[in-house]
N, C-alpha and C. Protein backbone atom coordinates (compact mmCIF):
# COMPACT_ATOMS: atom_id res chain seq x y z
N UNK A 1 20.57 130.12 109.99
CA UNK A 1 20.98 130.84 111.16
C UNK A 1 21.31 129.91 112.32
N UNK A 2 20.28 128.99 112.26
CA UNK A 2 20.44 127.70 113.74
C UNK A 2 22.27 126.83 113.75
N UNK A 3 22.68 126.72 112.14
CA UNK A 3 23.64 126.26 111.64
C UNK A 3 25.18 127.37 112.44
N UNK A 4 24.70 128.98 112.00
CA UNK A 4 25.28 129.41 112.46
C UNK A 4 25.87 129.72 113.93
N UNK A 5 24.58 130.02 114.71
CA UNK A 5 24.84 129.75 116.20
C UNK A 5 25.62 128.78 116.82
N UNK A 6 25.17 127.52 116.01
CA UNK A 6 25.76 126.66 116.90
C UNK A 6 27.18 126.40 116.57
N UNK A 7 27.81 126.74 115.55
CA UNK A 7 28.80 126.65 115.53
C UNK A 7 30.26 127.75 116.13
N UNK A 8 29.54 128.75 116.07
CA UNK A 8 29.73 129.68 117.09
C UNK A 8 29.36 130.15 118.46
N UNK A 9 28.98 129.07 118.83
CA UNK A 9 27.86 129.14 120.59
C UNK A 9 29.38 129.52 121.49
N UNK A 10 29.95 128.89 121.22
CA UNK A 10 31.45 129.80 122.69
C UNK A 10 31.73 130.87 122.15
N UNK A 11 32.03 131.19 121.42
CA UNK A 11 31.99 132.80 121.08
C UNK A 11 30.82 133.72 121.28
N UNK A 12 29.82 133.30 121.12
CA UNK A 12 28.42 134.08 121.09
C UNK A 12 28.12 134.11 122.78
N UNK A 13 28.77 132.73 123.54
CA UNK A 13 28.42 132.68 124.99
C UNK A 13 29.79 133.46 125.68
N UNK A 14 30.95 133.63 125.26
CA UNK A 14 31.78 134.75 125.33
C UNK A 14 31.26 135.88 125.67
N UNK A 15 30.79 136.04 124.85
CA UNK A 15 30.09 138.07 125.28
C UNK A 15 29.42 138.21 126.19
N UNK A 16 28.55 137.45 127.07
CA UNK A 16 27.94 137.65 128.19
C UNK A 16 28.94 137.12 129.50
N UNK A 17 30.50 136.00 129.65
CA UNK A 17 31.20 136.00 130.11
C UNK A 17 31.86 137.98 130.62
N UNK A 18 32.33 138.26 129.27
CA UNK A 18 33.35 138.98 128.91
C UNK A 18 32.59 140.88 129.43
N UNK A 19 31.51 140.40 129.32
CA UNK A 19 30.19 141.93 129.98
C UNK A 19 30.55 141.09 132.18
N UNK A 20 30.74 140.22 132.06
CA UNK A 20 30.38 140.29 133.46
C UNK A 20 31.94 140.60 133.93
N UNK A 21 32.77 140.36 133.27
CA UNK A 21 34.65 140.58 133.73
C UNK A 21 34.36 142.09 133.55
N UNK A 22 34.07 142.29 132.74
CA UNK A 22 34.14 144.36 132.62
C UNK A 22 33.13 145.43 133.42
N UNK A 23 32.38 144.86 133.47
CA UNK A 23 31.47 145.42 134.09
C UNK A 23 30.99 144.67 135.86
N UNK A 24 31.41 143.88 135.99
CA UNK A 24 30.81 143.21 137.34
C UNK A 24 31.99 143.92 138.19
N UNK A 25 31.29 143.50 139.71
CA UNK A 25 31.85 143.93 141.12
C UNK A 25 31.97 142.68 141.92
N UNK A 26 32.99 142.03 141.85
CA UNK A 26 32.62 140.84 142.91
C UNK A 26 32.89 140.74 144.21
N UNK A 27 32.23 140.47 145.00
CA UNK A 27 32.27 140.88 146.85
C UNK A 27 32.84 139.39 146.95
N UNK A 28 33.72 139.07 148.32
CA UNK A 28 34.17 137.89 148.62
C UNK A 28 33.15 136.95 149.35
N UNK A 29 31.91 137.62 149.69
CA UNK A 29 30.89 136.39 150.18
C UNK A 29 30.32 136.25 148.38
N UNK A 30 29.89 136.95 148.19
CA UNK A 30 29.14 136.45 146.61
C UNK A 30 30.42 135.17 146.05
N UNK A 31 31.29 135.65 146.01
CA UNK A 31 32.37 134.77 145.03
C UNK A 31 32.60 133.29 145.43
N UNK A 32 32.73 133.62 146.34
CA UNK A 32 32.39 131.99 147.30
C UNK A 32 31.46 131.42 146.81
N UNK A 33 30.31 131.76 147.26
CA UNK A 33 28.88 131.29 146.78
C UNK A 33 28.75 131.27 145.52
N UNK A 34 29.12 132.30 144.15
CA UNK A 34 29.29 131.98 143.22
C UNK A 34 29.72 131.26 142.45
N UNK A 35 31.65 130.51 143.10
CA UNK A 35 32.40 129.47 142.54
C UNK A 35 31.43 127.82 143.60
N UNK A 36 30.93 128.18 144.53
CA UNK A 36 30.68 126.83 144.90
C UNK A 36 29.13 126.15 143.83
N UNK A 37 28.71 127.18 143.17
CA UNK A 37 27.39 127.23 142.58
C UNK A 37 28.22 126.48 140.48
N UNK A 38 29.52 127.74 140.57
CA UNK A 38 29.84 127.59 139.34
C UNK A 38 30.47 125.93 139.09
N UNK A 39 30.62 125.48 140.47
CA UNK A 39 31.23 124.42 140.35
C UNK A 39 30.51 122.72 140.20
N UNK A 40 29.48 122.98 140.65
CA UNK A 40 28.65 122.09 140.71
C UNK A 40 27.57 122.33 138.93
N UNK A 41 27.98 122.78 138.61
CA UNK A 41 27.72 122.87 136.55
C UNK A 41 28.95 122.26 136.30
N UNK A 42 29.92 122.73 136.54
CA UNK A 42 31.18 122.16 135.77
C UNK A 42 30.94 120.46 136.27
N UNK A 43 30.47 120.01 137.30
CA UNK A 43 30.36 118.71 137.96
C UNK A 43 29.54 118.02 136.88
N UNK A 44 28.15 118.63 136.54
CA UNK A 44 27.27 118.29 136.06
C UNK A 44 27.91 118.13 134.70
N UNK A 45 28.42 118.89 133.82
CA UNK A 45 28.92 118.54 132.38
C UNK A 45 30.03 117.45 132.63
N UNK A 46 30.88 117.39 133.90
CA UNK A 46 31.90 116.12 133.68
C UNK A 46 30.77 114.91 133.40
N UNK A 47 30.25 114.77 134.33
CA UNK A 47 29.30 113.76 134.41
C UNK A 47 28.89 113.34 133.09
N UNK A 48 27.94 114.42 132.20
CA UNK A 48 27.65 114.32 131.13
C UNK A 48 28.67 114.09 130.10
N UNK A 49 29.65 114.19 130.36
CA UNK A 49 30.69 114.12 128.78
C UNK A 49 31.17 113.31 128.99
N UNK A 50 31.30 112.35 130.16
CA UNK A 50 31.75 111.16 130.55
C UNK A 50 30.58 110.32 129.62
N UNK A 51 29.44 110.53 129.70
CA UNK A 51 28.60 109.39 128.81
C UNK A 51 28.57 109.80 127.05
N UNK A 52 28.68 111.01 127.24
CA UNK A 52 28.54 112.32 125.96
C UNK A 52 29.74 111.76 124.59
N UNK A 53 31.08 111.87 125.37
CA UNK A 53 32.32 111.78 125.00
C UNK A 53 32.47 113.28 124.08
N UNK A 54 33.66 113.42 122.83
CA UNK A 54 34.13 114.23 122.75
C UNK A 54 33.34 114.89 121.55
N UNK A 55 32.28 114.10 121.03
CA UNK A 55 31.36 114.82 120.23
C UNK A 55 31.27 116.34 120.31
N UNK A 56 30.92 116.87 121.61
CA UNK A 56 30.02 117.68 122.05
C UNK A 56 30.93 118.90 121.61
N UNK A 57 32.07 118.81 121.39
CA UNK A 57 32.75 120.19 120.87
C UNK A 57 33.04 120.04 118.99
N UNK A 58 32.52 119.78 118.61
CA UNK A 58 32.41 119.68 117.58
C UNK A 58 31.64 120.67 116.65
N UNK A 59 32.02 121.79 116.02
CA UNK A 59 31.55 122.80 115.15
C UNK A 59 30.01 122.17 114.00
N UNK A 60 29.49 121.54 114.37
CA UNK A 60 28.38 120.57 113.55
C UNK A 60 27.81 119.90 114.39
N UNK A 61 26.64 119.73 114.34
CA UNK A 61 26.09 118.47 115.32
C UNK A 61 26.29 117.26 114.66
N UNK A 62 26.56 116.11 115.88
CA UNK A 62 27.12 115.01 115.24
C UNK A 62 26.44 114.21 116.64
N UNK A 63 26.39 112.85 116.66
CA UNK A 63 25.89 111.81 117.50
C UNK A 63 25.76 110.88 116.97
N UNK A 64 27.59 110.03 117.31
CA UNK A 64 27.35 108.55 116.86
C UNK A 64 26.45 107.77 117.52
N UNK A 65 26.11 107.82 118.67
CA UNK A 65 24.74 107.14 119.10
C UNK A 65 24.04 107.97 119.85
N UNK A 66 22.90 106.62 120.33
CA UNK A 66 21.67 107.65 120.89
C UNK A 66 21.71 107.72 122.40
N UNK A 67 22.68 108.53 123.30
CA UNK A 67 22.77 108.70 124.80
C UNK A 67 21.84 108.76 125.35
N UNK A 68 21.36 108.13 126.11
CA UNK A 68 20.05 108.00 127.10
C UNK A 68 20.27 107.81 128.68
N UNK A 69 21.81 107.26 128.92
CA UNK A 69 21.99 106.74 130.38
C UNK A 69 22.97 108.40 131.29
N UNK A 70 22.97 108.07 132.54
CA UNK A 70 23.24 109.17 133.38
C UNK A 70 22.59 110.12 133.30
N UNK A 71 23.22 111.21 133.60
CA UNK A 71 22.51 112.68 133.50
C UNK A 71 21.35 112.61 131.98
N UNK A 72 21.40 112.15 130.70
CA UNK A 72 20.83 112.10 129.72
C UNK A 72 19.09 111.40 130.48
N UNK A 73 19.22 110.36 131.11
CA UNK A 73 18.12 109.58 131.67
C UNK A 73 17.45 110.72 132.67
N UNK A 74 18.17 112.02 132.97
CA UNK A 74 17.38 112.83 133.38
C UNK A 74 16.40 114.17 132.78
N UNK A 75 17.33 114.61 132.33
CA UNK A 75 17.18 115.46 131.18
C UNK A 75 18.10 115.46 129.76
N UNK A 76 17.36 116.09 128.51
CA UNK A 76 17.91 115.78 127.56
C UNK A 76 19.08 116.45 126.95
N UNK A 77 19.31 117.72 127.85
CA UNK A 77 20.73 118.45 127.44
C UNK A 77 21.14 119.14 128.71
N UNK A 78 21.81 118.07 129.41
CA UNK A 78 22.59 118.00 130.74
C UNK A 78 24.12 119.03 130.49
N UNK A 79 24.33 119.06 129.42
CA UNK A 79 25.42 119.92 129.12
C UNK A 79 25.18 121.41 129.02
N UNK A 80 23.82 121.66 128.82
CA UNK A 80 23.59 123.04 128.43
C UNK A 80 23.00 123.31 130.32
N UNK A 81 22.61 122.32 130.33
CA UNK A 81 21.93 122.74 131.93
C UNK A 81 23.10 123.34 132.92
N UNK A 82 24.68 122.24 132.86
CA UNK A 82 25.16 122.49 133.42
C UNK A 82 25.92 123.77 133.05
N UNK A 83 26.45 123.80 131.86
CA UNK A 83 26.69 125.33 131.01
C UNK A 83 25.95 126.15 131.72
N UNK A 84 24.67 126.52 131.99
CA UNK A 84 23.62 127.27 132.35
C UNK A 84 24.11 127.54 134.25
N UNK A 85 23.89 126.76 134.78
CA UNK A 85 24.51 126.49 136.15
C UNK A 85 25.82 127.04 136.49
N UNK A 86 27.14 126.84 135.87
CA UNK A 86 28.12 127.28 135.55
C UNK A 86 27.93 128.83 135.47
N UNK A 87 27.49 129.60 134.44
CA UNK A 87 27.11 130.88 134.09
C UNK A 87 26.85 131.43 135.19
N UNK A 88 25.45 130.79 136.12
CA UNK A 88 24.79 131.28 137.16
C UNK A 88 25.67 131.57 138.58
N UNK A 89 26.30 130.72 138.58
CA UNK A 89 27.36 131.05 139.75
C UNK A 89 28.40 131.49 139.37
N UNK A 90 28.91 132.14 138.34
CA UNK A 90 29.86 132.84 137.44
C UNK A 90 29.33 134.72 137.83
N UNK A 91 27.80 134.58 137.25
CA UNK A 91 27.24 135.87 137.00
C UNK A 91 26.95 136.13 139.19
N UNK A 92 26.65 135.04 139.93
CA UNK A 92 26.39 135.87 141.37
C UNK A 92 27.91 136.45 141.80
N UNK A 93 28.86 135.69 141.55
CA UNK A 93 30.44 136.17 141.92
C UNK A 93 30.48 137.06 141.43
N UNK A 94 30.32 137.54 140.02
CA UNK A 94 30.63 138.85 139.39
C UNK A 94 30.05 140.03 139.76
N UNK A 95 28.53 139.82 139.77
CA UNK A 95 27.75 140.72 140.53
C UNK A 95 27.74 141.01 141.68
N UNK A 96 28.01 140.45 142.52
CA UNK A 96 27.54 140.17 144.34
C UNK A 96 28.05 142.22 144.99
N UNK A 97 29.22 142.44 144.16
CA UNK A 97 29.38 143.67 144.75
C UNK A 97 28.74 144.89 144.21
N UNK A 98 27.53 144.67 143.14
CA UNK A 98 27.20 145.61 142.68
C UNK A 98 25.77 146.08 143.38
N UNK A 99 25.19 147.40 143.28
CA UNK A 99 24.05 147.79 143.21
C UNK A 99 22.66 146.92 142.47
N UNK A 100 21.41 146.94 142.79
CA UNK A 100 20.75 145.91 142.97
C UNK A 100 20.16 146.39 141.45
N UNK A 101 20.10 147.16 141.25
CA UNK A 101 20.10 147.44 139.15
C UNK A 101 21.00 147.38 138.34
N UNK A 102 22.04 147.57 138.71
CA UNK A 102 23.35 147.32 137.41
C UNK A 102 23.61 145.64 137.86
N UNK A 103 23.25 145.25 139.15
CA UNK A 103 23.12 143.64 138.76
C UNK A 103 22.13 142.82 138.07
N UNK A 104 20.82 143.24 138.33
CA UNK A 104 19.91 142.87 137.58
C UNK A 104 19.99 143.14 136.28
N UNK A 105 20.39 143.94 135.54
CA UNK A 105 21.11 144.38 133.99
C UNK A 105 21.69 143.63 133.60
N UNK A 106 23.21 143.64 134.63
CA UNK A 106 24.21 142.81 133.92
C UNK A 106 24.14 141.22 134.04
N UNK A 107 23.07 140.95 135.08
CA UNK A 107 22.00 139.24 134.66
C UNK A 107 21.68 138.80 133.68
N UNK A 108 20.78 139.30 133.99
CA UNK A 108 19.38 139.73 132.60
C UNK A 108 20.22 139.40 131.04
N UNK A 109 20.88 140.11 131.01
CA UNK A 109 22.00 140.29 129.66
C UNK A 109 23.36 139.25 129.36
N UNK A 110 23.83 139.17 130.54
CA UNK A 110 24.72 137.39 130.46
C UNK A 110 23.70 136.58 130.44
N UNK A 111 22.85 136.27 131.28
CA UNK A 111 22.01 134.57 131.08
C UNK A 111 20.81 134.85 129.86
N UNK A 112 20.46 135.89 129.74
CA UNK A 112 19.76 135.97 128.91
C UNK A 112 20.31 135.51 127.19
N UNK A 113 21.62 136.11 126.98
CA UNK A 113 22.14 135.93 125.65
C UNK A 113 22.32 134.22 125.94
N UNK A 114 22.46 133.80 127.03
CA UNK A 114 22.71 132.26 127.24
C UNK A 114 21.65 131.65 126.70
N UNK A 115 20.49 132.03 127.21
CA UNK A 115 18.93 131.23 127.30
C UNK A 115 19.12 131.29 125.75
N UNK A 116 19.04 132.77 125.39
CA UNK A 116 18.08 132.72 123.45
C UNK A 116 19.74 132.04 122.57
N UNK A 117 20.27 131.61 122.75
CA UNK A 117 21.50 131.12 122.34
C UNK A 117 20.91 129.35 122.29
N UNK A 118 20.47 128.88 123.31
CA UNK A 118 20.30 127.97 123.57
C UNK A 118 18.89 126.81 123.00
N UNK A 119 18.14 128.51 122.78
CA UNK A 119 16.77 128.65 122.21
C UNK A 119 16.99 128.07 120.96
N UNK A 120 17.85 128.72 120.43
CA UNK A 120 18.15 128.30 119.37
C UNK A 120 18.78 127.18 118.87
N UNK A 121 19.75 126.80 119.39
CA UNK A 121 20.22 125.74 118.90
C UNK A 121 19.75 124.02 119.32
N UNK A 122 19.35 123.78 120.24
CA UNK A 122 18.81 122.94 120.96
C UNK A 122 17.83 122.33 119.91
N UNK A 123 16.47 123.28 119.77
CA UNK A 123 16.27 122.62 118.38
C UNK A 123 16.42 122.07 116.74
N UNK A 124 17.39 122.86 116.71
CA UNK A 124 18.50 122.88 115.54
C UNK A 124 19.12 120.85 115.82
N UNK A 125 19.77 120.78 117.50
CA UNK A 125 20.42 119.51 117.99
C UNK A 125 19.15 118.87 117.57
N UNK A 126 18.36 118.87 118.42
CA UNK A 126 17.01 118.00 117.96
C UNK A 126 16.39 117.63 116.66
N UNK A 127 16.16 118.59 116.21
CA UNK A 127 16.01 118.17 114.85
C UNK A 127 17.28 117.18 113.77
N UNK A 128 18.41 117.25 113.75
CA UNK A 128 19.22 116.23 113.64
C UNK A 128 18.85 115.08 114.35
N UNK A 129 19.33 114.93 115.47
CA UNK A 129 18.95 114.07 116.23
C UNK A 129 17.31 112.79 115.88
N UNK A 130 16.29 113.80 115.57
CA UNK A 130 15.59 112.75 115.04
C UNK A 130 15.45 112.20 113.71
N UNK A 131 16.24 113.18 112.72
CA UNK A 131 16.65 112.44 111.53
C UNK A 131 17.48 111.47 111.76
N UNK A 132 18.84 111.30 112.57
CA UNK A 132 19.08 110.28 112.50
C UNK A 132 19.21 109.34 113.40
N UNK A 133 17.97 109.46 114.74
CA UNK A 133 17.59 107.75 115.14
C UNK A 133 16.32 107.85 115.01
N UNK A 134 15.43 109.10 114.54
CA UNK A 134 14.14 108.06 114.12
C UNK A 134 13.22 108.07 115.03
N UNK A 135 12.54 106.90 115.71
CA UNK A 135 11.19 106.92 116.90
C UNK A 135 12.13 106.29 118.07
N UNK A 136 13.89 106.12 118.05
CA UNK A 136 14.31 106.11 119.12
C UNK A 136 13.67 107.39 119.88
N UNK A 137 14.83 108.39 119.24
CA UNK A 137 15.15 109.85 119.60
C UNK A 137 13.02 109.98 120.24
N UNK A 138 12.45 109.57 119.44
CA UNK A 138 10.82 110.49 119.70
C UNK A 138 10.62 109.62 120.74
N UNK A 139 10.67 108.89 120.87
CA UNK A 139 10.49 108.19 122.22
C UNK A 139 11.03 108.64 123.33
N UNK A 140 12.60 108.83 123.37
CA UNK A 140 13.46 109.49 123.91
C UNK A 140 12.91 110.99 124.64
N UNK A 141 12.36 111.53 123.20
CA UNK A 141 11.58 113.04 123.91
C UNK A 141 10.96 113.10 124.43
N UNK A 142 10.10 112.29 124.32
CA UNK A 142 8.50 111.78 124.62
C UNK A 142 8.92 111.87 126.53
N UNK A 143 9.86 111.05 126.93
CA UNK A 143 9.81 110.53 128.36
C UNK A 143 10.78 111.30 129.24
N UNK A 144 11.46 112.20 128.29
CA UNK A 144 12.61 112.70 129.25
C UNK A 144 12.84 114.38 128.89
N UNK A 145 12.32 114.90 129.76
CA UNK A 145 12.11 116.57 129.69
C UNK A 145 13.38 117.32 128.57
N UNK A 146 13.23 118.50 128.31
CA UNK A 146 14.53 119.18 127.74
C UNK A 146 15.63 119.73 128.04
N UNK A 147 15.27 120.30 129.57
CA UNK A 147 16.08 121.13 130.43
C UNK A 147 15.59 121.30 131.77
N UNK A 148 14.36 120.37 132.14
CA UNK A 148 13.94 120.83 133.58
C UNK A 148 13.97 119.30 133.59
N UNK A 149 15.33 119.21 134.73
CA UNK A 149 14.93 117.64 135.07
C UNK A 149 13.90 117.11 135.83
N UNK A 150 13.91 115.65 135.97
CA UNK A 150 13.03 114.96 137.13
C UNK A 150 13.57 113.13 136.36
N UNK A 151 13.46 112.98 137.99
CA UNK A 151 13.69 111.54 137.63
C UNK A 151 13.29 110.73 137.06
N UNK A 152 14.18 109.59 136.29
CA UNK A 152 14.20 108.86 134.63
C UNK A 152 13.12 107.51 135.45
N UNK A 153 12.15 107.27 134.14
CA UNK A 153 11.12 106.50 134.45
C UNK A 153 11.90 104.94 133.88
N UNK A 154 13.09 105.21 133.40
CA UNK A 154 13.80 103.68 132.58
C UNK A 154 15.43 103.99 132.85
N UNK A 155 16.21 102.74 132.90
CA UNK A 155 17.54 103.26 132.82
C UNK A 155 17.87 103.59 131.52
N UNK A 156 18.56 104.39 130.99
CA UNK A 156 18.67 104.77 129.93
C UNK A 156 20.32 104.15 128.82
N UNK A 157 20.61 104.40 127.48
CA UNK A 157 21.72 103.51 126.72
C UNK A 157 22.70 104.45 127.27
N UNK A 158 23.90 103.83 127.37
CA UNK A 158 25.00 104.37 127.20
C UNK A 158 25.75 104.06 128.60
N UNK A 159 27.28 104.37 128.02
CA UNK A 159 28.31 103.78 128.64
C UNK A 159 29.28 105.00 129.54
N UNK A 160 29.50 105.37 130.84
CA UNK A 160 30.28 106.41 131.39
C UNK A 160 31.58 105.82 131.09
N UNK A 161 31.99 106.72 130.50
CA UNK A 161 33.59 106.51 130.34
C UNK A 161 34.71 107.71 131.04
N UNK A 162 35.20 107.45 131.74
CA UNK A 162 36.15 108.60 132.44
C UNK A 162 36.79 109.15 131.56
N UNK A 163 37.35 108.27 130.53
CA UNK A 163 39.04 108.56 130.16
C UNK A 163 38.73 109.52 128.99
N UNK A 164 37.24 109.79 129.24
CA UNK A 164 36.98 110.85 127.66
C UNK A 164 37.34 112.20 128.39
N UNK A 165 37.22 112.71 129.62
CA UNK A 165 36.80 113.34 130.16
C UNK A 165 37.86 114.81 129.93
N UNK A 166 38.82 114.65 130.28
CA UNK A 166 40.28 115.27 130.18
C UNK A 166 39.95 115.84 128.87
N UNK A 167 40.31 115.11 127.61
CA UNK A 167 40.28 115.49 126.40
C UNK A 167 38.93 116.22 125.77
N UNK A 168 37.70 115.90 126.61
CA UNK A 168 36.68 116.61 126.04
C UNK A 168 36.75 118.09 126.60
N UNK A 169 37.14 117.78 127.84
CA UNK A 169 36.76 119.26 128.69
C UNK A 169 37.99 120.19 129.04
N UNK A 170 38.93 119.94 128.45
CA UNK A 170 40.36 120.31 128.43
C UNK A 170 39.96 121.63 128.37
N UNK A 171 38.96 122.22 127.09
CA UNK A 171 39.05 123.63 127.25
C UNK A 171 37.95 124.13 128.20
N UNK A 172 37.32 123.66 128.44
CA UNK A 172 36.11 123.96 129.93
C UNK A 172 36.92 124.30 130.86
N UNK A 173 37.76 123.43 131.34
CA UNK A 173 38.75 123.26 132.68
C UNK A 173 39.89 124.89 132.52
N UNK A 174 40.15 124.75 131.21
CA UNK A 174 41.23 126.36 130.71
C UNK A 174 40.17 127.33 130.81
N UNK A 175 39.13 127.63 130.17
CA UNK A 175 38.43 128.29 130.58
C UNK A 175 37.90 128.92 132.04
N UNK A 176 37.36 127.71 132.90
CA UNK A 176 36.79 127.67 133.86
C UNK A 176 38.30 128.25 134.95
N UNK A 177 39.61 128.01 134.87
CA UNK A 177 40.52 128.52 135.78
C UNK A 177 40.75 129.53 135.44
N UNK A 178 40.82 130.43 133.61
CA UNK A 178 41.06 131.86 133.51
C UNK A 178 39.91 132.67 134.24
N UNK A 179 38.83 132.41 134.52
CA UNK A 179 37.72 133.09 135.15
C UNK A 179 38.17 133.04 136.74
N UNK A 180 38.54 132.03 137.41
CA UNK A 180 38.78 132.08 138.49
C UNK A 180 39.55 132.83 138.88
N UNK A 181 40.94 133.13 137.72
CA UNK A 181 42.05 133.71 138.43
C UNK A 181 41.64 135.40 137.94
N UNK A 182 40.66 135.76 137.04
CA UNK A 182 40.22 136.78 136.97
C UNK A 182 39.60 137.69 137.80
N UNK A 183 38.48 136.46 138.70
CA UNK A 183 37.75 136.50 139.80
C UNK A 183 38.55 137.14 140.78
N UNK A 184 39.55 136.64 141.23
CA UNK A 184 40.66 136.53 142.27
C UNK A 184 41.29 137.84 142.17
N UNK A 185 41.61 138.03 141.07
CA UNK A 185 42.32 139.57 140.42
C UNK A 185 41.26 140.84 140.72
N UNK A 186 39.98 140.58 140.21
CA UNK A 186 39.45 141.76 140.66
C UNK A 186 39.16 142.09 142.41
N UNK A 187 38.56 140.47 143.19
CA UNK A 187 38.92 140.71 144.41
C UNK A 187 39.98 141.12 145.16
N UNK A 188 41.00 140.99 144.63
CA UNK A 188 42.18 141.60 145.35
C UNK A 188 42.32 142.95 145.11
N UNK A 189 42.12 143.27 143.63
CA UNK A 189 42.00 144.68 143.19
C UNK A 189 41.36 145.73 143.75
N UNK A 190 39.94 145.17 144.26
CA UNK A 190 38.84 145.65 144.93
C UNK A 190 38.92 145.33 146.59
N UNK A 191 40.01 145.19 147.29
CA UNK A 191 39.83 145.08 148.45
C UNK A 191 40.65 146.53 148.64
């Protein structure tokens, strides 16, 4: 099942997108606050896929080496954090114009399918991961949280490379502007 999720995690993280386009109300102070929130995740995964590279979309877990430096030296899945972050200021824009129960619902139910999505696969990543580096990777766990950062007690391996960045996140960036101009569509719709 862990096999399955993860190879389907944008589709499975789709449906809690695709509940907040149909069902959300977005007010123009929420949306603001929502894209300045959604934007600083998208910041956080450049960052990360700059050290990450283009692995990370890959239908299989795969890791030619063992990333430890940047965002990794903070926490150990800076991509899902920022994914997570992203969502969060996705879901206040969408919601901001609704009633204070059909927002809490339609929360609850986008970040939630996020969290147990994540639940899942994360250890699925991990468990690879220490088959193949071993008492790096346990060491690695040992010193550097999963998802709640705090600052790295060592500098950590690995190399930021810009020029991955474009090509890894090409569909983040397509993604991340069809939501915006969706955003935009229902605010105008709704004024």
């Amino acid at each position: 099942m862990s096999a399955f999720v993860f190879k389907n995690r944008g589709a499975i993280l789709s449906i809690g997108a695709l509940l907040l386009v149909i069902f959300g109300r977005p007010s123009p102070a929420g949306a603001a606050a929502g894209v300045i929130v959604a934007l600083l995740g998208e910041a956080l995964r450049i960052w990360a896929v700059g050290y990450s590279g283009v692995t990370t979309r890959a239908d299989h877990v795969t890791a030619p080496a063992l990333v430890t430096a940047g965002p990794y030296a903070y926490v150990r899945n800076p991509l899902y954090v920022g994914n997570f972050i992203t969502a969060v200021g996705f879901t206040i824009a969408f919601v901001s114009g609704l009633a204070a129960l059909p927002a809490l619902v339609l929360t609850a139910v986008a970040l939630g399918l996020m969290v147990v999505t994540y639940a899942i696969i994360i250890p699925y990543e991990e468990a690879y991961l220490a088959g193949t580096f071993g008492e790096p990777f346990a060491a690695y766990m040992r010193a550097v949280p999963r998802v709640i950062p705090r600052p790295p007690r060592e500098r950590g391996a690995g190399t930021y490379r810009p020029e991955v960045i474009w090509r890894a996140e090409t569909r983040t960036f397509v993604t991340f502007a069809v939501v915006l101009v969706i955003l935009a569509v229902r605010l105008w719709l709704l004024r």
